[in-house]
N, C-alpha and C. Protein backbone atom coordinates (compact mmCIF):
# COMPACT_ATOMS: atom_id res chain seq x y z
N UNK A 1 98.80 74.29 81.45
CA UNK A 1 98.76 73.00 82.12
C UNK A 1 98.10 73.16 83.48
N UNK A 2 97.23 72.35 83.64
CA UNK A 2 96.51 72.46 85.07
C UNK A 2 96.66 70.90 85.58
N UNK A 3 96.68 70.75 87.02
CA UNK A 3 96.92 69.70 87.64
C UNK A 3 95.74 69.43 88.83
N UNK A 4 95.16 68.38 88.29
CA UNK A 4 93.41 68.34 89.07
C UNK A 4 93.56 67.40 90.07
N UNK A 5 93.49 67.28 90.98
CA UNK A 5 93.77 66.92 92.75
C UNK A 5 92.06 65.79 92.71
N UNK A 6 92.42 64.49 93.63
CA UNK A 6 90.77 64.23 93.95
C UNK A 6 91.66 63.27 94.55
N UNK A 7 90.08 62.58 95.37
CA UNK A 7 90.25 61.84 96.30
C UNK A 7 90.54 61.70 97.80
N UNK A 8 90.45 62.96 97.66
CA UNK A 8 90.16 63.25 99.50
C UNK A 8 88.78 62.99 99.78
N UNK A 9 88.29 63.27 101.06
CA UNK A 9 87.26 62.89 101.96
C UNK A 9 87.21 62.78 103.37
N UNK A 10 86.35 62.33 103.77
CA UNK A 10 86.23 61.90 105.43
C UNK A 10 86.24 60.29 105.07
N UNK A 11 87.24 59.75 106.68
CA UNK A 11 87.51 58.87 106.94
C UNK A 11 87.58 58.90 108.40
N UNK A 12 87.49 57.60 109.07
CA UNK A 12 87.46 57.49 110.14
C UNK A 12 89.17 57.12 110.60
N UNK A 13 89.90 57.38 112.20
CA UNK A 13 91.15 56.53 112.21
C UNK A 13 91.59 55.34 111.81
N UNK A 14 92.69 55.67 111.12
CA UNK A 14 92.78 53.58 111.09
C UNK A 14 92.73 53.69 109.27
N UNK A 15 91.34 54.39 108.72
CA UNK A 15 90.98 53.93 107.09
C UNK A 15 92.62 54.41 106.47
N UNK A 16 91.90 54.47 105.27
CA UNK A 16 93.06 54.21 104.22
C UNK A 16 91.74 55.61 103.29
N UNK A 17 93.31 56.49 102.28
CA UNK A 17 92.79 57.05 101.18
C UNK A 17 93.87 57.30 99.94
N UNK A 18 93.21 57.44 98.83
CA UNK A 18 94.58 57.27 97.99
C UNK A 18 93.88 58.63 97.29
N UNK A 19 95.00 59.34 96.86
CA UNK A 19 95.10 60.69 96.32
C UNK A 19 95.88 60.27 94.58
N UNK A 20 94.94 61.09 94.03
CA UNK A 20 95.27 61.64 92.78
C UNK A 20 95.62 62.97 91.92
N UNK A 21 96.47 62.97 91.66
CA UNK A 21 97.00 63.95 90.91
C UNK A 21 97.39 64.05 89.08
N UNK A 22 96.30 64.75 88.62
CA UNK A 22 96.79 64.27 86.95
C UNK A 22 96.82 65.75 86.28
N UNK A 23 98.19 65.95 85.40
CA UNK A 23 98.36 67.26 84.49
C UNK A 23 97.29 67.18 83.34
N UNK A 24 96.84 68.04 83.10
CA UNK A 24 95.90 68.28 82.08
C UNK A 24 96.74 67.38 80.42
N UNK A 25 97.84 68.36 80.31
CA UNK A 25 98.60 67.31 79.28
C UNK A 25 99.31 66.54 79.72
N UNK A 26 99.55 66.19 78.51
CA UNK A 26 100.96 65.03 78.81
C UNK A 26 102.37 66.00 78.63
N UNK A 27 102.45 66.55 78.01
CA UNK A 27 103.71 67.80 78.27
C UNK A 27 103.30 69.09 78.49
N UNK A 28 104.31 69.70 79.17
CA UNK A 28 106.02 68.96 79.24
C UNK A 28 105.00 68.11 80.26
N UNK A 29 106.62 67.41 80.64
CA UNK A 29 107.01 66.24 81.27
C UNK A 29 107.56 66.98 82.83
N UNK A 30 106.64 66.31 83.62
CA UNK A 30 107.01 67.02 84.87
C UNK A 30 108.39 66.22 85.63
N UNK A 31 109.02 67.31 85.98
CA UNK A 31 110.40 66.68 86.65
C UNK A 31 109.78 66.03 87.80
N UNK A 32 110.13 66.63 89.20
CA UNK A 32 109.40 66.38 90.70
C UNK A 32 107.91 66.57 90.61
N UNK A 33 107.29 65.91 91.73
CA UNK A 33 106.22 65.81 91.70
C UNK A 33 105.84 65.65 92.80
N UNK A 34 104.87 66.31 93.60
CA UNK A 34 104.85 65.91 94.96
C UNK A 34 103.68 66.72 96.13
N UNK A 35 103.23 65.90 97.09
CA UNK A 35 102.29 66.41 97.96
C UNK A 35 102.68 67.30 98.89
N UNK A 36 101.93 68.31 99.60
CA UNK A 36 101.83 69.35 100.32
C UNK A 36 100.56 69.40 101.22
N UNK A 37 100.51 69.23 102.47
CA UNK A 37 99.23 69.70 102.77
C UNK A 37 99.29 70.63 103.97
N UNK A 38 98.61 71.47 104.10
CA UNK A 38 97.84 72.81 105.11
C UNK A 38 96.97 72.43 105.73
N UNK A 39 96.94 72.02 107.45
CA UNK A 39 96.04 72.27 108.18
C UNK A 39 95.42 73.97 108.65
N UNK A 40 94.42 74.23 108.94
CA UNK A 40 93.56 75.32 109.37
C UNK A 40 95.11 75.85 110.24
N UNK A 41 95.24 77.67 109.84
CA UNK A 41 95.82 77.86 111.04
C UNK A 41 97.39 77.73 110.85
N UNK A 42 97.77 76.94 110.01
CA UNK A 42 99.38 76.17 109.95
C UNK A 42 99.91 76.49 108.88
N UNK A 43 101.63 76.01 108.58
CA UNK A 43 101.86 76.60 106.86
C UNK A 43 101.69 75.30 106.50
N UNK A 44 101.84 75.57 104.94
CA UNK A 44 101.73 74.27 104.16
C UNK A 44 103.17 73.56 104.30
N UNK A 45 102.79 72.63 104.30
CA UNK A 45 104.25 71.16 104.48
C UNK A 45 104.34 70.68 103.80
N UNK A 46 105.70 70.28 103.13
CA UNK A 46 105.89 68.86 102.47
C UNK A 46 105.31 67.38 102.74
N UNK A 47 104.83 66.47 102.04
CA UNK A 47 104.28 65.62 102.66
C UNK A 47 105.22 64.79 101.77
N UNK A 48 105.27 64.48 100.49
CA UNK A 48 106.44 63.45 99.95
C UNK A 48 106.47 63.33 98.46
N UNK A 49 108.00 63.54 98.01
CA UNK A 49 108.08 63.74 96.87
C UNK A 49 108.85 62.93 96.24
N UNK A 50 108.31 62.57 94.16
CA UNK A 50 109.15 62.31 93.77
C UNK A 50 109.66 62.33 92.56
N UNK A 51 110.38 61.89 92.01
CA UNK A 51 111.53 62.44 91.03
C UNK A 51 110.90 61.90 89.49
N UNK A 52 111.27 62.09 88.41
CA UNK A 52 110.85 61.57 87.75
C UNK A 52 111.56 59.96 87.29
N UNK A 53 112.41 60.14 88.04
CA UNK A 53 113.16 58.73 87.58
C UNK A 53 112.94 57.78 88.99
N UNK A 54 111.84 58.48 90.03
CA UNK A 54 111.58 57.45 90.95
C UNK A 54 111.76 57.49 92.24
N UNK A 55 112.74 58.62 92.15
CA UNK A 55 113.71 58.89 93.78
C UNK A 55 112.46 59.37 94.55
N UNK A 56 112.42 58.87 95.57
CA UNK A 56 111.32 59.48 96.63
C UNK A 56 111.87 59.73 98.06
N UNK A 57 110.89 60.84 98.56
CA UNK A 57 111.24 61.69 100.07
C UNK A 57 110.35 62.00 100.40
N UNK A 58 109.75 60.97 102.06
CA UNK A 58 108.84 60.72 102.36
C UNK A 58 109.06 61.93 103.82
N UNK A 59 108.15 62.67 104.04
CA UNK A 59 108.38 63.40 105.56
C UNK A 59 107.91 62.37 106.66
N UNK A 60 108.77 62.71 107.82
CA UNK A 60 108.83 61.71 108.73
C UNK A 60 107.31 61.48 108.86
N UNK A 61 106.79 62.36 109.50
CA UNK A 61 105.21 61.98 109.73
C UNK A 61 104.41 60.88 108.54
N UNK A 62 105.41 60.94 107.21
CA UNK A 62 104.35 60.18 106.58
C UNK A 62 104.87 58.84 106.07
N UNK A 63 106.49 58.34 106.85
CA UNK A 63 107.22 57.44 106.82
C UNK A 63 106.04 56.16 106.82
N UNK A 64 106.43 54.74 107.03
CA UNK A 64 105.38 53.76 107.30
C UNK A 64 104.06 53.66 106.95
N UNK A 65 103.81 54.83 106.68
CA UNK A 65 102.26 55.21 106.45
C UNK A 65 101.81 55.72 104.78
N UNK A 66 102.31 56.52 104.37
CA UNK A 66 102.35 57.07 103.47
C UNK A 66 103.16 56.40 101.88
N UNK A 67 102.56 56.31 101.31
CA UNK A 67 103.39 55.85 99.66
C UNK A 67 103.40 56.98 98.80
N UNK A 68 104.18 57.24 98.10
CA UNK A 68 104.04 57.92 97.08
C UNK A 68 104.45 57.41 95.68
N UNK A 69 104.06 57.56 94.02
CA UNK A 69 103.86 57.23 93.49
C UNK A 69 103.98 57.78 92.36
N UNK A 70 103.69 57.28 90.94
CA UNK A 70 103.40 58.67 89.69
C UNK A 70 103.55 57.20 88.58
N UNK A 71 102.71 57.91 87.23
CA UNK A 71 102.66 57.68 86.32
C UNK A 71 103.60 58.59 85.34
N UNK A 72 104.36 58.30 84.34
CA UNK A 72 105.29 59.56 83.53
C UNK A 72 104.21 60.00 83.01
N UNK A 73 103.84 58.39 82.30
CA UNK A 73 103.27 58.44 80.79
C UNK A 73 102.07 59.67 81.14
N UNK A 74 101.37 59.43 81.89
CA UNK A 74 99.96 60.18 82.12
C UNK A 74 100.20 61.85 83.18
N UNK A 75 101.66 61.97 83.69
CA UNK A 75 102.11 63.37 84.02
C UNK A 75 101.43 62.82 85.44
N UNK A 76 100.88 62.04 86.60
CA UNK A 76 100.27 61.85 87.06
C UNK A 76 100.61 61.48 88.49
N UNK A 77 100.82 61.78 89.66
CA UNK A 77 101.02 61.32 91.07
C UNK A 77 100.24 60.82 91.91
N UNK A 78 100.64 60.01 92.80
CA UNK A 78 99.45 58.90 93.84
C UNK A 78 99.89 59.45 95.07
N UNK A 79 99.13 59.39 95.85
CA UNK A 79 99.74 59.30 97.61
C UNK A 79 98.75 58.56 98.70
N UNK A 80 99.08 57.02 98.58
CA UNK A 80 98.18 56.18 99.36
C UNK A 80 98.60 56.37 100.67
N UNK A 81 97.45 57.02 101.24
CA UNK A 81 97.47 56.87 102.57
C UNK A 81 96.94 55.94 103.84
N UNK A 82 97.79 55.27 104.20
CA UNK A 82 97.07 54.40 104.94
C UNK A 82 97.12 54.83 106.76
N UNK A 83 96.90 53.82 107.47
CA UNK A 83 96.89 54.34 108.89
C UNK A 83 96.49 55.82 109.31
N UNK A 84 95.33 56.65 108.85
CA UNK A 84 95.10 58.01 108.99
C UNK A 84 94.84 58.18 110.30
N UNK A 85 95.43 59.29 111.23
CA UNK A 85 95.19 59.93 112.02
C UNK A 85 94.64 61.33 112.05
N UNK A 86 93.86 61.47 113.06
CA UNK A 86 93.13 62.67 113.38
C UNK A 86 94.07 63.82 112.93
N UNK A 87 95.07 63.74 113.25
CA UNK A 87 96.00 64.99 112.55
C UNK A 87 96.81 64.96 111.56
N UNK A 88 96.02 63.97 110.57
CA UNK A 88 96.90 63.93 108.91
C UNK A 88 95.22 64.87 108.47
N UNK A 89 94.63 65.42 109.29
CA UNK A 89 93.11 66.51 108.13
C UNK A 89 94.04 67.44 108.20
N UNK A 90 93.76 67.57 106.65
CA UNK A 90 93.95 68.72 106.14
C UNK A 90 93.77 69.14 104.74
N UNK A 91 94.16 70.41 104.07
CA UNK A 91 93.92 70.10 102.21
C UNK A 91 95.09 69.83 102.27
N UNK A 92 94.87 68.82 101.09
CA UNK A 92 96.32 68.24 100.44
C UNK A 92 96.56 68.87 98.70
N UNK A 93 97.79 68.96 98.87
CA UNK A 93 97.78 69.76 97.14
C UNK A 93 98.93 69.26 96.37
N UNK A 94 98.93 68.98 95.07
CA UNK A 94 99.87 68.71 94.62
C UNK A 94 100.65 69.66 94.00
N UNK A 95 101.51 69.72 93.58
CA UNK A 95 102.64 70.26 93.30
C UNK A 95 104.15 69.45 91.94
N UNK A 96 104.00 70.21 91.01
CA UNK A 96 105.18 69.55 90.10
C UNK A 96 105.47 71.03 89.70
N UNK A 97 106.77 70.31 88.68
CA UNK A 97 107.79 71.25 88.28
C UNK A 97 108.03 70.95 86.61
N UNK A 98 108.25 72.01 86.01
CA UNK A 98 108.77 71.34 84.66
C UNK A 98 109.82 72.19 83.78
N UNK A 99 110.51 71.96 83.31
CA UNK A 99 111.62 72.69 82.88
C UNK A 99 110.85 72.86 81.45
N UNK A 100 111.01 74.29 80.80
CA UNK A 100 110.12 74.84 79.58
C UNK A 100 111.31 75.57 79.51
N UNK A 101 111.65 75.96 78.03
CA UNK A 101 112.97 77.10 77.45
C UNK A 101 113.82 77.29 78.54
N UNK A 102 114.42 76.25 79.22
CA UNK A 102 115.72 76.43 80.30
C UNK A 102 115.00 77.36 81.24
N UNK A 103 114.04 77.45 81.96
CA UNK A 103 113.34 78.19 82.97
C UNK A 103 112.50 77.53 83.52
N UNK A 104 112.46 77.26 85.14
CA UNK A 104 111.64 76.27 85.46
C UNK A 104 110.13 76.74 85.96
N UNK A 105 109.15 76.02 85.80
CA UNK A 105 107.96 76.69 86.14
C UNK A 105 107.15 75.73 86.58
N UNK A 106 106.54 76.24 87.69
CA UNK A 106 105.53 75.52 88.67
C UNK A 106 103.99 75.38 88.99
N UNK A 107 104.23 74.07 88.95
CA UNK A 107 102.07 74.04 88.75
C UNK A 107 101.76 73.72 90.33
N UNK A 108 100.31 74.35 90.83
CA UNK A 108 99.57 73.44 91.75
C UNK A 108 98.75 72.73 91.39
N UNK A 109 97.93 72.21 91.91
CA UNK A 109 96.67 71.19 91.84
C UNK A 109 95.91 72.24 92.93
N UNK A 110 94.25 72.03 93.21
CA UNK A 110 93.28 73.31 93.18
C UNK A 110 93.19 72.36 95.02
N UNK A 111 93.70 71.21 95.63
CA UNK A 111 94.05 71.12 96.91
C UNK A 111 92.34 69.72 96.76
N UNK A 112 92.64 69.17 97.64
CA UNK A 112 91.64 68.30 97.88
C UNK A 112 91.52 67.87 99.59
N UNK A 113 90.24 68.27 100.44
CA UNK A 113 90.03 68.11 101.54
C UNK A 113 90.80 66.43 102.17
N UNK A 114 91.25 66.25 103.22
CA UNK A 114 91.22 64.91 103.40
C UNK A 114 90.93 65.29 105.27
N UNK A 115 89.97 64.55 106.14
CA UNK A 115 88.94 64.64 107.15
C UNK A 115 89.04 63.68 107.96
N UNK A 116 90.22 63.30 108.84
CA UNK A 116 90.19 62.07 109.53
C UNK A 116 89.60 62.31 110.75
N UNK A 117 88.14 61.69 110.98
CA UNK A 117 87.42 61.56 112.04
C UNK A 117 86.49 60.61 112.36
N UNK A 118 86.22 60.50 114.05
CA UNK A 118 85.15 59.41 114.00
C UNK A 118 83.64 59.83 114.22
């Protein structure tokens, strides 16, 4: 199972970008699901996750600003970002989980640039 990341870019302050995340299959069925991103220099952070039945946990920085999202059917996560600031650049990566023979095992996504500048 591979999980393919897009929709980053350059944007100016202020724009809006919406992130995609889709598993190669449709199973398994990913439990959590959720963004991460690494600025140059920094560790990677939680940015906001969620459950498969919906529950979501947004990090403060991405409270008001940030949505998060998912499709079951398609194994698939969103993260519309709106109000971007100069210090939301960074790669963003996704991240799920899936329970296989009672052992849990973890996918990334290959990270997608996101460039807030004017």
């Amino acid at each position: 199972v591979q999980l393919q990341a897009s929709g980053g870019g350059l944007v100016q302050p202020g724009g809006s970008l919406r992130l995609s995340c889709v598993a190669s299959t449709s199973s398994p069925t990913m439990n959590i699901m959720e963004w991460y991103r690494q600025a140059p220099g920094k560790q990677r952070d939680v940015v906001a996750t969620i459950t498969w039945g919906g529950s979501k946990y947004l990090s403060d920085f991405a409270k008001g600003r940030f949505t998060i999202s998912r499709d079951n059917a398609k194994n698939a996560v969103y993260l519309q970002m709106n109000s971007l600031k100069p210090e939301d650049t960074a790669v963003y990566y996704c991240h799920a989980n899936a329970e296989i023979a009672g052992a849990w095992k973890d996918y990334w996504g290959q990270g997608t640039q996101v460039t807030v500048s004017s």
